[in-house]
Protein backbone atom coordinates (compact mmCIF):
# COMPACT_ATOMS: atom_id res chain seq x y z
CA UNK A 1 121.27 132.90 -20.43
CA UNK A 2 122.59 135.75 -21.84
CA UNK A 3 126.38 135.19 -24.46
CA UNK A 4 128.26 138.21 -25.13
CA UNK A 5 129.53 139.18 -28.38
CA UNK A 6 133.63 138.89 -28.80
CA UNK A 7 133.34 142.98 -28.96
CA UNK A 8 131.17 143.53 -25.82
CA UNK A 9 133.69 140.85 -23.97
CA UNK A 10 136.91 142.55 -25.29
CA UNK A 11 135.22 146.27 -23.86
CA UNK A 12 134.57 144.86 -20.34
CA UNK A 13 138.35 143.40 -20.15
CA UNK A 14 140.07 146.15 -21.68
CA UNK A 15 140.18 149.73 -19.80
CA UNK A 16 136.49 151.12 -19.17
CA UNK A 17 135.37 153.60 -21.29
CA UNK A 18 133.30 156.47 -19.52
CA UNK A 19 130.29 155.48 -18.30
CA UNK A 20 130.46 151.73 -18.78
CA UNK A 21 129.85 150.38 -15.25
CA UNK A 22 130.18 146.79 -16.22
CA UNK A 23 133.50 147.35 -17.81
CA UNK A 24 134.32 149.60 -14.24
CA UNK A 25 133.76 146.72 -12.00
CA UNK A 26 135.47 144.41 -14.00
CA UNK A 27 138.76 146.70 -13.70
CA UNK A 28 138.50 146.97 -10.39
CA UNK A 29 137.35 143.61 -9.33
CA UNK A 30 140.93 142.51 -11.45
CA UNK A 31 142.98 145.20 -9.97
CA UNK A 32 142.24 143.68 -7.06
CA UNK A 33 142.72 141.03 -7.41
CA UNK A 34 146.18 141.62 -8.62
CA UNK A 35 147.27 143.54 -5.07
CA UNK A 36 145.95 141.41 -2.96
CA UNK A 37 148.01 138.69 -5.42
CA UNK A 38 150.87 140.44 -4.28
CA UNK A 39 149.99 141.03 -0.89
CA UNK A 40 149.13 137.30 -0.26
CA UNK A 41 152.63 136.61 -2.41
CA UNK A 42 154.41 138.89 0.36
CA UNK A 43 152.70 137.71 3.46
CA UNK A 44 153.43 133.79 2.01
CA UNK A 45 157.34 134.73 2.22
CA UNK A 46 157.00 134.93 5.86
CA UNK A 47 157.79 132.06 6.82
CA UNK A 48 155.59 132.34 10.46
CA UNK A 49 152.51 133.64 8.47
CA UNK A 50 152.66 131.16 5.41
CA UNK A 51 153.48 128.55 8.02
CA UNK A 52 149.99 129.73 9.74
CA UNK A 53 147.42 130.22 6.96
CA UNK A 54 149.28 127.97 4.17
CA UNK A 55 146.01 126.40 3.79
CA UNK A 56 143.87 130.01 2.99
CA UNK A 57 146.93 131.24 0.82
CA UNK A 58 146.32 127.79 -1.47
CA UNK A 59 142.67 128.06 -1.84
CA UNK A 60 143.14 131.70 -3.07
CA UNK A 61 145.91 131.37 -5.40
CA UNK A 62 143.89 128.68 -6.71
CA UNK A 63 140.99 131.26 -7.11
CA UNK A 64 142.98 133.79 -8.47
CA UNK A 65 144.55 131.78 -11.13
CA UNK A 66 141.20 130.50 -12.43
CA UNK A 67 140.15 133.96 -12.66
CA UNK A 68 143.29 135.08 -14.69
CA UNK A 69 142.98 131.67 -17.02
CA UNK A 70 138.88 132.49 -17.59
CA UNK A 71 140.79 135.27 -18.34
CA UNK A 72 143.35 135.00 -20.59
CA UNK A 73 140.89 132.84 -22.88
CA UNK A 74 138.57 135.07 -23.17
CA UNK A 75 141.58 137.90 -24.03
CA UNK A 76 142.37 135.25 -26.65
CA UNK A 77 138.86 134.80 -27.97
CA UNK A 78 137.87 138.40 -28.17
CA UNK A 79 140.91 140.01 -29.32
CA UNK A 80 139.26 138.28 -32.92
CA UNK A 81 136.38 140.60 -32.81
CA UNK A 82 139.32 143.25 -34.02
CA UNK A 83 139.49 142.23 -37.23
CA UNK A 84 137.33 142.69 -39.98
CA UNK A 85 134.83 139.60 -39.65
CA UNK A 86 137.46 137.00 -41.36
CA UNK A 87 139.06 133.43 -39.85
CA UNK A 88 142.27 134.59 -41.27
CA UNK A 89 142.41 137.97 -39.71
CA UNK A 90 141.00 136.73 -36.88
CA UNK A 91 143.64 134.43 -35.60
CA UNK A 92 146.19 137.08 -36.51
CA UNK A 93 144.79 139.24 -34.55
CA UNK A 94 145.20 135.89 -31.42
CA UNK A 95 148.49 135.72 -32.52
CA UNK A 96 149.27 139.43 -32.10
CA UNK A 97 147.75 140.00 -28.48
CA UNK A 98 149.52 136.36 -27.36
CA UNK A 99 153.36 137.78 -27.97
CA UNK A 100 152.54 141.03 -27.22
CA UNK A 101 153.78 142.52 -24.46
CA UNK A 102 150.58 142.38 -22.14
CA UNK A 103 149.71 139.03 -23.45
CA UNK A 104 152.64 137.82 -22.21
CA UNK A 105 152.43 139.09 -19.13
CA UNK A 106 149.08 136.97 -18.75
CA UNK A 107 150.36 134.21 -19.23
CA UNK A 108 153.06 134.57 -17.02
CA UNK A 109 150.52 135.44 -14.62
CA UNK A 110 148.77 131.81 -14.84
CA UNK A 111 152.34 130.20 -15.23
CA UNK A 112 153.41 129.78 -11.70
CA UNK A 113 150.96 128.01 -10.60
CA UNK A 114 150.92 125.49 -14.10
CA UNK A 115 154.44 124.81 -13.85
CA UNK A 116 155.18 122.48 -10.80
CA UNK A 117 152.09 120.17 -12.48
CA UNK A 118 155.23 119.78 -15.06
CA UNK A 119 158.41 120.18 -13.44
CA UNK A 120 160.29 120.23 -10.20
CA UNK A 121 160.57 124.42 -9.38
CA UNK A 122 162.29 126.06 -6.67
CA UNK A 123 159.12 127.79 -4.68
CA UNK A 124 161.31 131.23 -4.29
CA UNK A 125 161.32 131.49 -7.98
CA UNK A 126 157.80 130.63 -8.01
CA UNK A 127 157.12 133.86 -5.88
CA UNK A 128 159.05 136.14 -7.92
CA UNK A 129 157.26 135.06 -10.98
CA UNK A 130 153.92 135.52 -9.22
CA UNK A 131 154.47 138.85 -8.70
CA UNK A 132 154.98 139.66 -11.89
CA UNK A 133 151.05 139.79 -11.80
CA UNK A 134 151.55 143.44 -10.63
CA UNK A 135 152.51 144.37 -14.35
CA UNK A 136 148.83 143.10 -15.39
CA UNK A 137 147.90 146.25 -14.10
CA UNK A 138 148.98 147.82 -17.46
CA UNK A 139 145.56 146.79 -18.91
CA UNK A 140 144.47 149.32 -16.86
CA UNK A 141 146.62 152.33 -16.74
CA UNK A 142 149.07 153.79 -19.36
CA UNK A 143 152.00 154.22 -17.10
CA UNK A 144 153.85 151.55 -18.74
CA UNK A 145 152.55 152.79 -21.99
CA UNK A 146 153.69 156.41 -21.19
CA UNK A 147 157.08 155.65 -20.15
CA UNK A 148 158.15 153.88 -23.42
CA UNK A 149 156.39 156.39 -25.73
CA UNK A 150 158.40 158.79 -23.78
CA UNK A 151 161.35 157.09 -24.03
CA UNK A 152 160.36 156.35 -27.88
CA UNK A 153 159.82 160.06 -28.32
CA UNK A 154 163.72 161.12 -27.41
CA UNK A 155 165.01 157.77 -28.53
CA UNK A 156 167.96 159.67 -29.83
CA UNK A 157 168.82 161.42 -27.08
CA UNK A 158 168.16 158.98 -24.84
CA UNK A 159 170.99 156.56 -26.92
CA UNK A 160 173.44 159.26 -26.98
CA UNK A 161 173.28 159.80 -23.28
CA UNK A 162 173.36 155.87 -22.29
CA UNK A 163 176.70 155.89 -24.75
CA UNK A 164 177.94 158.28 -22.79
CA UNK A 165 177.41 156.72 -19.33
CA UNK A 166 178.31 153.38 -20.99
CA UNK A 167 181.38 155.06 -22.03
CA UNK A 168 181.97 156.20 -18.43
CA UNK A 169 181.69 152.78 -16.70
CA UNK A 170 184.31 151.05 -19.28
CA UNK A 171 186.86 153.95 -18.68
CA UNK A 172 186.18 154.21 -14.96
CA UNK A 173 186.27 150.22 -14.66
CA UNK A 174 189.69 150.02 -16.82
CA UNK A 175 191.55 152.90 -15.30
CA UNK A 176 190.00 151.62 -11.59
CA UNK A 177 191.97 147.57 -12.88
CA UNK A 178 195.27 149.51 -13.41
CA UNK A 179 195.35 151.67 -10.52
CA UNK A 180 193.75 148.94 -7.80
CA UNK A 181 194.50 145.49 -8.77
CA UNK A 182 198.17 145.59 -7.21
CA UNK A 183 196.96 146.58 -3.70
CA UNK A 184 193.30 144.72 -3.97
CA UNK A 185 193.73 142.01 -6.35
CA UNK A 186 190.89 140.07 -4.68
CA UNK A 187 188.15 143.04 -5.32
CA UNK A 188 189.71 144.27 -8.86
CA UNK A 189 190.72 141.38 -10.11
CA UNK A 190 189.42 141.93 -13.52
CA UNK A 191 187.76 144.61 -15.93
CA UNK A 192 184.78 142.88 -15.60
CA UNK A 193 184.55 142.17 -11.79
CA UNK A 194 185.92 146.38 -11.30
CA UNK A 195 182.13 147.25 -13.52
CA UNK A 196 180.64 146.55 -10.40
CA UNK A 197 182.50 149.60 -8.16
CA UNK A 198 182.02 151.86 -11.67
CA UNK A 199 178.30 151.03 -12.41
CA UNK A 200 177.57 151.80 -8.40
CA UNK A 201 179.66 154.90 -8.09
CA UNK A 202 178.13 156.22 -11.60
CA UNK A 203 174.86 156.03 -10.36
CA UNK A 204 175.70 157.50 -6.88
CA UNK A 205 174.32 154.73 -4.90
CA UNK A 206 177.72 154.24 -3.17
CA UNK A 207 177.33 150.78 -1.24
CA UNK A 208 181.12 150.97 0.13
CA UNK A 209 181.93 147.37 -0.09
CA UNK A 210 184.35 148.23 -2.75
CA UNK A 211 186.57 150.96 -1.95
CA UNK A 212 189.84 152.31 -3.53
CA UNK A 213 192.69 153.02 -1.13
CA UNK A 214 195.39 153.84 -3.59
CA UNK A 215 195.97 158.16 -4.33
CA UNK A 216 195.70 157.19 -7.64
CA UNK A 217 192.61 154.78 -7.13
CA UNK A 218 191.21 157.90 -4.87
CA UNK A 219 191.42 160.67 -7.35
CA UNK A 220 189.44 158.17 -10.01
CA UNK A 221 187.15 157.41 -8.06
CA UNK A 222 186.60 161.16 -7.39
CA UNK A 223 186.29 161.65 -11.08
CA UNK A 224 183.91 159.18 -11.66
CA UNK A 225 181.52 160.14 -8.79
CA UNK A 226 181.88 163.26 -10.74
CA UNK A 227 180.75 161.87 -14.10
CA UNK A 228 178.35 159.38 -12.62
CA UNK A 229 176.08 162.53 -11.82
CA UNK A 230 176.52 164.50 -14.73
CA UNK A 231 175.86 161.11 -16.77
CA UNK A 232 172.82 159.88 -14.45
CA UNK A 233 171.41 163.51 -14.36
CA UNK A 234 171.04 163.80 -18.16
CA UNK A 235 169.25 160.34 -18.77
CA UNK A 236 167.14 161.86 -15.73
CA UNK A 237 166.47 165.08 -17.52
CA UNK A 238 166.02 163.34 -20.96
CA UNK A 239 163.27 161.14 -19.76
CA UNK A 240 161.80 163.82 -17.46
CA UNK A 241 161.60 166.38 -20.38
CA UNK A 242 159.95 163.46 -22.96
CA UNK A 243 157.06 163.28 -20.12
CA UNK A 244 156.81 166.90 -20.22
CA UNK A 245 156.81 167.15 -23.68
CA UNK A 246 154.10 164.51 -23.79
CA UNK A 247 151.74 166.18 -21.48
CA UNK A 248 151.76 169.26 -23.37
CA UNK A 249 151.29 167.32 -26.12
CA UNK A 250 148.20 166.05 -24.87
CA UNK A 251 146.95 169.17 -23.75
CA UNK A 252 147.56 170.92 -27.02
CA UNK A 253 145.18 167.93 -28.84
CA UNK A 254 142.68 168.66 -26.20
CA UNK A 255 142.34 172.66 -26.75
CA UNK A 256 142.31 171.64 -30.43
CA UNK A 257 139.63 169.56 -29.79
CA UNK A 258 137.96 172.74 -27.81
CA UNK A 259 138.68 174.79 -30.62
CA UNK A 260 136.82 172.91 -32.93
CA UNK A 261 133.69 172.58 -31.04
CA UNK A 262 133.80 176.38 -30.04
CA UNK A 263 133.96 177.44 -34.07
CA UNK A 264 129.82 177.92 -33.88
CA UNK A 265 130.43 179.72 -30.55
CA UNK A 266 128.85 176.78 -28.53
CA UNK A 267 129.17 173.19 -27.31
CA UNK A 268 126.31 170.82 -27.75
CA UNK A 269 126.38 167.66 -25.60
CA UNK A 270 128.07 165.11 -28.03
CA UNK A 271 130.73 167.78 -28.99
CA UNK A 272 130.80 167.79 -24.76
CA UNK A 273 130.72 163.77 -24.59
CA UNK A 274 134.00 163.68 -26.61
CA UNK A 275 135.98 166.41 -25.01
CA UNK A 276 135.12 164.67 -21.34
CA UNK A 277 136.45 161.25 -23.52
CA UNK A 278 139.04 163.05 -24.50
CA UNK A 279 139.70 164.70 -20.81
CA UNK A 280 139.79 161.39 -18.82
CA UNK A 281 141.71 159.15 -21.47
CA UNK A 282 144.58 162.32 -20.52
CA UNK A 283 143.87 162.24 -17.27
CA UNK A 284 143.07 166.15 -16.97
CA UNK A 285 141.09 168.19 -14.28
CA UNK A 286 137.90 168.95 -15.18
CA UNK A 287 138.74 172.68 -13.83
CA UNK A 288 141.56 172.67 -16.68
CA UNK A 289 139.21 171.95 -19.13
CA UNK A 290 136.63 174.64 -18.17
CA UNK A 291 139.97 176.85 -18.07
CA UNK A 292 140.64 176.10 -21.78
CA UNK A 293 137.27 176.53 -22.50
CA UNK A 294 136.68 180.39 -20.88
CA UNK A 295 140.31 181.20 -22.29
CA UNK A 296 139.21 180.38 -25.88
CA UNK A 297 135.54 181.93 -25.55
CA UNK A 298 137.15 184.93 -25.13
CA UNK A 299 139.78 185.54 -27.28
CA UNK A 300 136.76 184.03 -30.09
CA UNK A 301 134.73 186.91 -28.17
CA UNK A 302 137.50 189.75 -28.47
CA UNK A 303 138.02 188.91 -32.33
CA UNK A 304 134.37 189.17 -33.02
């Protein structure tokens, strides 16, 4: 019987690396898993179907969550092969995947289905926390990842823009009280209770169960459907612009990259093994890259 090391373990869990197959299947076998998790989750709320095939839906969640437990433990166990050989740096490095963001979202994976062996739990909040299993899919793609680093990357603009719409919704909600409450005390009867009118007419939703019917309550509203896009349009842009940004950034590392290997006018096959590493962890076409490549071959060629 063949043991894998803690490092050989954490590689096939974590995102494959290009060409390791083992670590391949084992993303997609877990993927999945995952959305047919969420399928089966769906298909259970029907209350015909999960009447039907509650006994099929049982035996797989209790497949699935022995699958995520394995695991989790193993997450646990590996994650101490990142450390530099000691006990103490070791369990730090435990410590640091379990409250991490994805480590929590493992065990809230294997949760649902541990809690009623403890408590009395409503079954509909059961679902909802099952399908939090969709998020385990961030072990495998840096959507999640990318978002936040975008996000990170204009934090300041980003702040100043949600002041501003936050700004917006405590005006529009006050101004909304004063102008309303007389004629609709029952839908504005408070600051608090008008947030929900300003929050959905600043983001342009618009639902219409909440309406004003006062001139003065009209031309408000008119002014905040006015600022809701303006406000909603530049977090939009911000976070739009930080993705942008980001894949340029990328981009820019990876002709840098080129650059470098190009200096003796030629790529040999390991300088070529890290540029494809390079390509696929950025998720660029291969034609890009041969692009970047021809581009930079001859403007080395027309300096020459």
């Amino acid at each position: 019987m063949v043991f894998l090391s803690k490092k050989r373990t954490l590689e096939i869990l974590e995102k494959a690396k290009p060409g390791d197959k083992t670590s391949q299947y084992s993303d997609l076998f877990l993927s999945t898993l995952i959305i047919l998790n969420l399928l089966a989750v769906s298909l259970e709320s029907v209350e015909s179907i999960g009447n039907i095939f509650r006994k099929e839906f049982y035996i797989f969640e209790v497949f699935s969550v022995s699958i995520f437990v394995i695991e989790y433990i193993l997450r646990i166990w590996a994650t101490g092969a990142k450390g530099d050989g000691t006990n103490s740096s070791a369990f730090k490095n435990r410590l640091k995947y379990i409250f991490s963001f994805t480590g929590l979202i493992d065990l809230l994976a294997i949760l649902p289905s541990l809690l009623p062996l403890l408590f009395s739990v409503d079954l509909r909040w059961l679902r909802v926390l099952r399908l939090l299993r969709l998020l385990k899919i961030s072990h495998y793609s840096s959507a999640l990842e990318d978002l936040f680093s975008a996000i990170h990357h204009e934090r300041s603009s980003f702040a100043a823009a949600s002041y501003l719409f936050i700004l917006a919704l405590f005006f529009a909600s006050s101004l909304m009280y004063v102008a309303e409450n007389s004629v609709q005390p029952d839908k504005f009867s408070s600051i608090p209770e008008t947030m929900w009118w300003s929050l959905i007419t600043l983001t342009t939703v618009g639902y219409g169960d909440v309406s004003p019917i006062s001139p003065l309550g009209k031309i408000i509203g008119a002014f905040t459907a006015v600022m809701g896009v303006f406000s909603v349009a530049l977090l939009t842009g911000i976070v739009a612009n930080a993705f942008a940004h980001q894949v340029a950034q990328r981009k820019a590392i990876l002709e840098a990259q080129i650059a470098n290997a190009l200096e003796d006018g030629k790529i040999d096959s390991e300088e070529q093994a890290e540029i494809d590493t390079l390509r696929k962890r950025y998720d660029i076409s291969e034609d890009h890259v041969k692009a970047i490549i021809e581009v930079l071959k001859d403007k080395s060629s027309s300096k020459k």
